[in-house]
N, C-alpha and C. Protein backbone atom coordinates (compact mmCIF):
# COMPACT_ATOMS: atom_id res chain seq x y z
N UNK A 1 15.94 -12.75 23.31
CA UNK A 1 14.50 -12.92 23.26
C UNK A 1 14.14 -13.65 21.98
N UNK A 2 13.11 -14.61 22.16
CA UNK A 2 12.99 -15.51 21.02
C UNK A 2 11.78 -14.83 19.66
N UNK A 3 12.00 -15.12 18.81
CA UNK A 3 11.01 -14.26 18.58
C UNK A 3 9.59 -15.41 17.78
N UNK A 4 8.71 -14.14 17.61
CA UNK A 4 7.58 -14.84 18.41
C UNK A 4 7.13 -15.61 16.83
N UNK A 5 5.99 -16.30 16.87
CA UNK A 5 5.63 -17.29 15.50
C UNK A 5 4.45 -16.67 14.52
N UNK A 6 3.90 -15.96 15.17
CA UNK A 6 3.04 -14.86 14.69
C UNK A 6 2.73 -13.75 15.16
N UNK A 7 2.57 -12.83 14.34
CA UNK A 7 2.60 -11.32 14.06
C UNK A 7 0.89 -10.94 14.46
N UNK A 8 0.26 -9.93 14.67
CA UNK A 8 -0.45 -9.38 14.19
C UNK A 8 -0.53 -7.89 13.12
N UNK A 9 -1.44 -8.74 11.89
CA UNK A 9 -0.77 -8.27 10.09
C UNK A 9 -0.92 -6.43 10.62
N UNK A 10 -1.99 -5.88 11.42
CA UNK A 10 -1.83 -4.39 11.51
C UNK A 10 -0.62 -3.68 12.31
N UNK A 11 -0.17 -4.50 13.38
CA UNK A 11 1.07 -4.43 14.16
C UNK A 11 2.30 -4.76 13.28
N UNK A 12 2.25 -5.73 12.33
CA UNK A 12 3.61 -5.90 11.44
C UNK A 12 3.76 -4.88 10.09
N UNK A 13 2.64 -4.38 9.51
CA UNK A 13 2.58 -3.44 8.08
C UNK A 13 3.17 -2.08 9.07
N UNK A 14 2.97 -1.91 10.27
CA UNK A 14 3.18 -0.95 11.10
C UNK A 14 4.44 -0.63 10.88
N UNK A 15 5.06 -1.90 11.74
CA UNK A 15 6.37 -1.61 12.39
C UNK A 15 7.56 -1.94 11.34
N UNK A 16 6.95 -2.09 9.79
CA UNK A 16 8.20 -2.16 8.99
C UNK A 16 8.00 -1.38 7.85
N UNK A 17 7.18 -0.24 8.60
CA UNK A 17 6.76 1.16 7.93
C UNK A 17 5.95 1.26 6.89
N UNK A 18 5.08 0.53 6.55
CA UNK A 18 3.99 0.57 5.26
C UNK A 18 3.24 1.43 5.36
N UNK A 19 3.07 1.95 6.91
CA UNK A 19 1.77 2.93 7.49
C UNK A 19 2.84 3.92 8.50
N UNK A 20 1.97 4.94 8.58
CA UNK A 20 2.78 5.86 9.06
C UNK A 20 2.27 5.80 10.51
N UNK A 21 1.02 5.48 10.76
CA UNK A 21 0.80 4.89 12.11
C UNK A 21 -0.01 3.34 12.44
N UNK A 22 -0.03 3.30 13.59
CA UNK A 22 -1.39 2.28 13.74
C UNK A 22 -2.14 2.34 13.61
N UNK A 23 -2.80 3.05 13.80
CA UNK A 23 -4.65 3.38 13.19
C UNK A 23 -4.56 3.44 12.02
N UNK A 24 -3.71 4.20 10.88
CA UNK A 24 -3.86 4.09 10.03
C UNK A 24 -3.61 2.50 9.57
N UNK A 25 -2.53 1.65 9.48
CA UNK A 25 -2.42 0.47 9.77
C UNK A 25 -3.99 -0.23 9.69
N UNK A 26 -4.56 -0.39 10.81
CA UNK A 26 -5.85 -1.01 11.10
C UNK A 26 -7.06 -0.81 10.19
N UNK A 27 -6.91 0.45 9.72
CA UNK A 27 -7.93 0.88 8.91
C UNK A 27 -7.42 0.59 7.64
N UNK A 28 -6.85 0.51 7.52
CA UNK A 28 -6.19 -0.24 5.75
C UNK A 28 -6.80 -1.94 5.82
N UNK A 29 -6.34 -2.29 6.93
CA UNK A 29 -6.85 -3.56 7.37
C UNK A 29 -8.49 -4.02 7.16
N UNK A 30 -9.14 -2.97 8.03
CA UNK A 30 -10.46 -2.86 7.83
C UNK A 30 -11.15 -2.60 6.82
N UNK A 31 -10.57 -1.67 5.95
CA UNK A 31 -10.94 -1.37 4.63
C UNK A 31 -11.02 -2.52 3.59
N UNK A 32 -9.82 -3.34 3.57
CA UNK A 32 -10.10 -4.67 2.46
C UNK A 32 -8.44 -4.12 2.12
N UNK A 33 -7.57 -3.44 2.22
CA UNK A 33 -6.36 -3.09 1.47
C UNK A 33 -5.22 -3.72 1.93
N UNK A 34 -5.22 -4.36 3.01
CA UNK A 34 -3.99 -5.23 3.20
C UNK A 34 -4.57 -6.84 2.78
N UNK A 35 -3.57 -7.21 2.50
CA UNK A 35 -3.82 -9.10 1.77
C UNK A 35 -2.81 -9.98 2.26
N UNK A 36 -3.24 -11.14 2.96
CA UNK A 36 -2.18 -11.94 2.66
C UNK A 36 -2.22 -13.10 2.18
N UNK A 37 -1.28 -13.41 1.46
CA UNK A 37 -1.32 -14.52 0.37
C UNK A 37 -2.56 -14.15 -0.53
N UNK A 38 -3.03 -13.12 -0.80
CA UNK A 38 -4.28 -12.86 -1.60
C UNK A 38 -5.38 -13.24 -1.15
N UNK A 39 -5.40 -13.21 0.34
CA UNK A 39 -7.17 -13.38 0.92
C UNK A 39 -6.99 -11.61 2.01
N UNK A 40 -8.23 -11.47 1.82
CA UNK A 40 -8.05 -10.01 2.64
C UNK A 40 -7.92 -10.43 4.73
N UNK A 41 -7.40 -9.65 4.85
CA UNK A 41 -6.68 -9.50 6.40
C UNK A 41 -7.54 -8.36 7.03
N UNK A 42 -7.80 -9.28 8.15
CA UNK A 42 -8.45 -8.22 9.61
C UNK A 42 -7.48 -7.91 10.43
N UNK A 43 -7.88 -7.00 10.83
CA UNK A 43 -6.63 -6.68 11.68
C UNK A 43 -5.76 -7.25 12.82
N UNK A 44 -6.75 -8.02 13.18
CA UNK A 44 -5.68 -8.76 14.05
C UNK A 44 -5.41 -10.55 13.51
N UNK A 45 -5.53 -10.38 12.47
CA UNK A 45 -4.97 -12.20 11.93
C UNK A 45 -3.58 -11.95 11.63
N UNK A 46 -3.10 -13.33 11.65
CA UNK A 46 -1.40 -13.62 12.09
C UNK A 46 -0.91 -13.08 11.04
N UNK A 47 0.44 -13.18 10.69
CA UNK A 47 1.29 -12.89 10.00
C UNK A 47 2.66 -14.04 10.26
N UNK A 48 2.99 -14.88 9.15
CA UNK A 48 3.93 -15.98 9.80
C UNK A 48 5.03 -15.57 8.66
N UNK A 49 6.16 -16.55 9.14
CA UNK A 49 7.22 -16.14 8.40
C UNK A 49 6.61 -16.60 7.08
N UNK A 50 7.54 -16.00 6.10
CA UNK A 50 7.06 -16.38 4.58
C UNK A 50 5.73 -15.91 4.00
N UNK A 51 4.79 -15.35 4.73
CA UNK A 51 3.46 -14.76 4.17
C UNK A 51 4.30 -14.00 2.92
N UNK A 52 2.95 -13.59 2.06
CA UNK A 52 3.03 -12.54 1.52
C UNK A 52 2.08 -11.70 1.43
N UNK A 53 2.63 -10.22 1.26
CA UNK A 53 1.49 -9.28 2.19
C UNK A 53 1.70 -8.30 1.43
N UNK A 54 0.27 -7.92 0.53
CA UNK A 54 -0.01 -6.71 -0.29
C UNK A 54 -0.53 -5.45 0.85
N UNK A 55 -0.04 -4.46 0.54
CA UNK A 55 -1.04 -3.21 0.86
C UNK A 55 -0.66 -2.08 0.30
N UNK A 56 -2.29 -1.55 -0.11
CA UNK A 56 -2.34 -0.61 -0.52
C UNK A 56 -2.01 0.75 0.10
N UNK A 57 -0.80 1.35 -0.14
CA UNK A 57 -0.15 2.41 0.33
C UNK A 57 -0.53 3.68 -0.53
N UNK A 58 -0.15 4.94 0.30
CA UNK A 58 -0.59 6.29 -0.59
C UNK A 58 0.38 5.91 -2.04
N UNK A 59 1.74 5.46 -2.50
CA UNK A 59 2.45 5.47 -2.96
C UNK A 59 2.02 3.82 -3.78
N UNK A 60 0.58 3.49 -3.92
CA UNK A 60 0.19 3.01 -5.17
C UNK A 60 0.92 1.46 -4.08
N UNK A 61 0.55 -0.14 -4.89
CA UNK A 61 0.40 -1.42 -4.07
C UNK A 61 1.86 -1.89 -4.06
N UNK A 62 1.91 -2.61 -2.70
CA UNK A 62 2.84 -2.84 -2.15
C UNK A 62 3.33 -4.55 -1.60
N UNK A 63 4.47 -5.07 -3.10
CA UNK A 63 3.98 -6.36 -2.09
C UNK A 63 5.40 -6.81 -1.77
N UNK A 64 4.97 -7.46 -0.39
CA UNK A 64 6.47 -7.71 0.02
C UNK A 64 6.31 -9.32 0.88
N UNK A 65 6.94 -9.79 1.31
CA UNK A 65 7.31 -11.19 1.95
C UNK A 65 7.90 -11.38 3.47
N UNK A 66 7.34 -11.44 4.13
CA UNK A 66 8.10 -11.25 5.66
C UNK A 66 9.13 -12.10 5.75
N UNK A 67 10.06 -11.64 5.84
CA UNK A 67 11.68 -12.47 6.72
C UNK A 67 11.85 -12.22 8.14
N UNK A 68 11.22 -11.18 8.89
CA UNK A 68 11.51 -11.35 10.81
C UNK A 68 10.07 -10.91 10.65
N UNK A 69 9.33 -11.55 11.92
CA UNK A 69 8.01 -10.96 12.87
C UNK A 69 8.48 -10.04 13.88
N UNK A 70 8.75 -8.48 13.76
CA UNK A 70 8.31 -8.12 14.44
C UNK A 70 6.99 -7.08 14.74
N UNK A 71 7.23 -6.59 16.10
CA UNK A 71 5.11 -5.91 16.51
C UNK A 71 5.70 -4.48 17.24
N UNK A 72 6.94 -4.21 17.39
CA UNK A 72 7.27 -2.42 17.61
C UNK A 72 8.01 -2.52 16.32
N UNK A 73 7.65 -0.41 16.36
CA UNK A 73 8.61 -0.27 15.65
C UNK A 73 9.90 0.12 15.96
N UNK A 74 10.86 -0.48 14.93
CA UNK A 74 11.95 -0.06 14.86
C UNK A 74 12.36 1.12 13.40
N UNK A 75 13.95 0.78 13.63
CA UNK A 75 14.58 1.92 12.43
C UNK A 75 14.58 1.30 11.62
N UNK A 76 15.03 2.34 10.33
CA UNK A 76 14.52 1.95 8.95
C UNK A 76 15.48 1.01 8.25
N UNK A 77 16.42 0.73 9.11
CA UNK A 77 17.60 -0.07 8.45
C UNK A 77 17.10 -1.81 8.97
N UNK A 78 16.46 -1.82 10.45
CA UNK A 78 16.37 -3.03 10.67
C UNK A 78 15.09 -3.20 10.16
N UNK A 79 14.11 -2.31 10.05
CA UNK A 79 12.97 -2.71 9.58
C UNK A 79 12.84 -3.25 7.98
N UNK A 80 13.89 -2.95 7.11
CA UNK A 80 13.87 -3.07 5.52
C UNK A 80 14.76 -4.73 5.33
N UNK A 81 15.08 -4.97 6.76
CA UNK A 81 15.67 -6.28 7.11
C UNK A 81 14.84 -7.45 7.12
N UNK A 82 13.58 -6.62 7.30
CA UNK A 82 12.65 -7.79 8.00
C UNK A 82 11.25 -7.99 6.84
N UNK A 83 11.55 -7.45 5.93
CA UNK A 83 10.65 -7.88 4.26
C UNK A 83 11.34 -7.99 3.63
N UNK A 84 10.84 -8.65 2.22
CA UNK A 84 11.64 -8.81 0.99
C UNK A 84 10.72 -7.84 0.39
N UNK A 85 11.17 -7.13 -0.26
CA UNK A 85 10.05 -5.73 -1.34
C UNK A 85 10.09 -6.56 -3.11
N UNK A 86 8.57 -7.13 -3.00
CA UNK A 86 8.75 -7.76 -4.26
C UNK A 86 7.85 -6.77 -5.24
N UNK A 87 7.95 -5.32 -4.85
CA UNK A 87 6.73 -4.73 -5.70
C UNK A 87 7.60 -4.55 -7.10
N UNK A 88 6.51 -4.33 -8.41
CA UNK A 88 7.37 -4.49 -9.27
C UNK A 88 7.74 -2.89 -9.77
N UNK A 89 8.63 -2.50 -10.28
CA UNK A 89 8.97 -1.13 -10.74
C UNK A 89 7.91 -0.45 -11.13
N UNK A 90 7.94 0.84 -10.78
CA UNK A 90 6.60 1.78 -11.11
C UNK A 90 6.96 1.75 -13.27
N UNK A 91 5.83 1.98 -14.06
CA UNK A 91 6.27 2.05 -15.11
C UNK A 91 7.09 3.37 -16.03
N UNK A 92 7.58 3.05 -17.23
CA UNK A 92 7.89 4.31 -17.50
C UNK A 92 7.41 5.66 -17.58
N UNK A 93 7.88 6.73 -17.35
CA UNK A 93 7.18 7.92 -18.00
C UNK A 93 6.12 8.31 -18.67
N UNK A 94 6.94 7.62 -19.74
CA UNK A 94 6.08 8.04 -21.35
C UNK A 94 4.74 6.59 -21.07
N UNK A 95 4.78 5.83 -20.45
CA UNK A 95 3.52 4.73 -20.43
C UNK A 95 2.66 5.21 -19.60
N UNK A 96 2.47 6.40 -18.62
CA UNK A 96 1.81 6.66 -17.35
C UNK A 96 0.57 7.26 -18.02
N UNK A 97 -0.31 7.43 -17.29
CA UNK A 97 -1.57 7.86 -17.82
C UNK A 97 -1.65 9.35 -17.43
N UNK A 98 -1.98 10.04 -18.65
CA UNK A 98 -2.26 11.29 -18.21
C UNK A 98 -3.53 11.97 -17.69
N UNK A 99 -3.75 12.56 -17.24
CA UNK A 99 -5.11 12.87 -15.91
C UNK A 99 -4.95 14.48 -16.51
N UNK A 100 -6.49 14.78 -16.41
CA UNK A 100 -6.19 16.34 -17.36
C UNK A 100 -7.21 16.95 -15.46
N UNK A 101 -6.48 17.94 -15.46
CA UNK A 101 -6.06 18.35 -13.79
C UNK A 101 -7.34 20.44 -14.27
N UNK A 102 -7.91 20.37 -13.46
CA UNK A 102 -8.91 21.63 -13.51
C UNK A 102 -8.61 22.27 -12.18
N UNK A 103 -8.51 23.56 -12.42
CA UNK A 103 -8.08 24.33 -11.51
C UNK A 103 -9.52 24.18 -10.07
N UNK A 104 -9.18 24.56 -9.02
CA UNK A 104 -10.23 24.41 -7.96
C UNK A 104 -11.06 25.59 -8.45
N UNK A 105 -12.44 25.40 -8.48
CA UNK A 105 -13.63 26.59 -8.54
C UNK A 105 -13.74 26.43 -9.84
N UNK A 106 -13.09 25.88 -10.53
CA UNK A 106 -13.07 26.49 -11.63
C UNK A 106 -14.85 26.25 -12.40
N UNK A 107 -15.54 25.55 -11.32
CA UNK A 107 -16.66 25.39 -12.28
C UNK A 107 -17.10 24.33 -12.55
N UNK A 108 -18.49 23.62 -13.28
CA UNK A 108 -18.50 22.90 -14.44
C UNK A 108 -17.64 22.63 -15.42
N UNK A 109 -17.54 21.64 -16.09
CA UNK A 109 -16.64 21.64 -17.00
C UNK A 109 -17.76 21.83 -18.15
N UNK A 110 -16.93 22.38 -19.53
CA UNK A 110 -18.09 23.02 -20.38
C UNK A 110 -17.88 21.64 -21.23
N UNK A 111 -18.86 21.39 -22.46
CA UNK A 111 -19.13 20.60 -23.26
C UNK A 111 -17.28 19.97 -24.64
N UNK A 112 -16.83 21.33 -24.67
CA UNK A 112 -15.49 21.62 -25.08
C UNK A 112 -14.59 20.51 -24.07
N UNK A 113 -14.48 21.44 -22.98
CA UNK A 113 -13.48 20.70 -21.63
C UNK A 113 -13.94 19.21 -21.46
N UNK A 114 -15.10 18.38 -21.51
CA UNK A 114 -15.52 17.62 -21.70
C UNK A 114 -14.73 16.38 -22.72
N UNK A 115 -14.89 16.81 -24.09
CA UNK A 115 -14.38 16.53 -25.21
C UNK A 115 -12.81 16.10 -25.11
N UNK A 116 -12.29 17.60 -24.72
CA UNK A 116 -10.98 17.16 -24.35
C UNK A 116 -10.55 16.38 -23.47
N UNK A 117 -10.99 16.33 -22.02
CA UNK A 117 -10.98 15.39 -21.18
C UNK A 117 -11.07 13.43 -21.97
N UNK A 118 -12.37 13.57 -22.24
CA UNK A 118 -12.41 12.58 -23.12
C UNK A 118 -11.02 11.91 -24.12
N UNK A 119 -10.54 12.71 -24.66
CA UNK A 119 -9.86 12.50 -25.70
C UNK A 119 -8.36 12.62 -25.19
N UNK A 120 -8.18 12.80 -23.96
CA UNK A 120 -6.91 12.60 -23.02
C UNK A 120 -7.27 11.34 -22.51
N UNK A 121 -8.03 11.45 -22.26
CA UNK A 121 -8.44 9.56 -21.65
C UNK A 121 -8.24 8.45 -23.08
N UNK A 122 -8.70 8.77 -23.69
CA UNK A 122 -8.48 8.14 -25.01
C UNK A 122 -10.10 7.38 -25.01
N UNK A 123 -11.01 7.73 -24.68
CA UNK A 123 -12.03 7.46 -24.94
C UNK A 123 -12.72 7.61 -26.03
């Protein structure tokens, strides 16, 4: 079977696992979070060989380069066949930003908790 010359971009982020389903897929689409070549993608515009195709995944942006079109999915061995993963390394440890985390209920935050918050942000 020959394969085909264009993709559709919610059917291809699909089937080489960026999304855990299609709808979700589409709605990434719809949202503004998939890109290709850096113009935003509707859900059903092509996908050709050589694109390059950002999306925003739970696991922070994702950019990769198509090498096969395909529109099912397959397994994870032929599917990692069919992008190049050009995302760049998450950063170190010690560079990550720290997020000061409040228990649920816990409330308002008081004028104190505030401060500190602040001053974890580096504000």
């Amino acid at each position: 079977m020959a394969e085909p010359a264009a993709v559709r971009v919610d059917a291809w982020v699909w089937a080489v696992r960026l999304y855990k389903t299609r709808s979700a897929a589409t709605a990434a689409c719809k949202a503004g979070h998939v890109r290709i070549d850096g113009e935003r993608a509707k859900p059903s515009q092509a996908v050709r060989l050589g694109a390059e195709v950002r999306a925003l995944t739970e696991g922070g942006t994702r950019i990769v380069v198509a090498r096969r079109l395909i529109h099912k999915r397959v397994g994870a061995a032929i599917a990692a066949e069919c992008l190049e993963d050009r995302t760049p390394p998450p950063p170190p440890r010690e560079e990550r930003v720290l997020v000061g985390v409040r228990e649920r209920g816990a409330g308002r935050p008081t004028k104190r908790d505030r401060r500190e918050l602040d001053r974890l942000q580096g504000r």
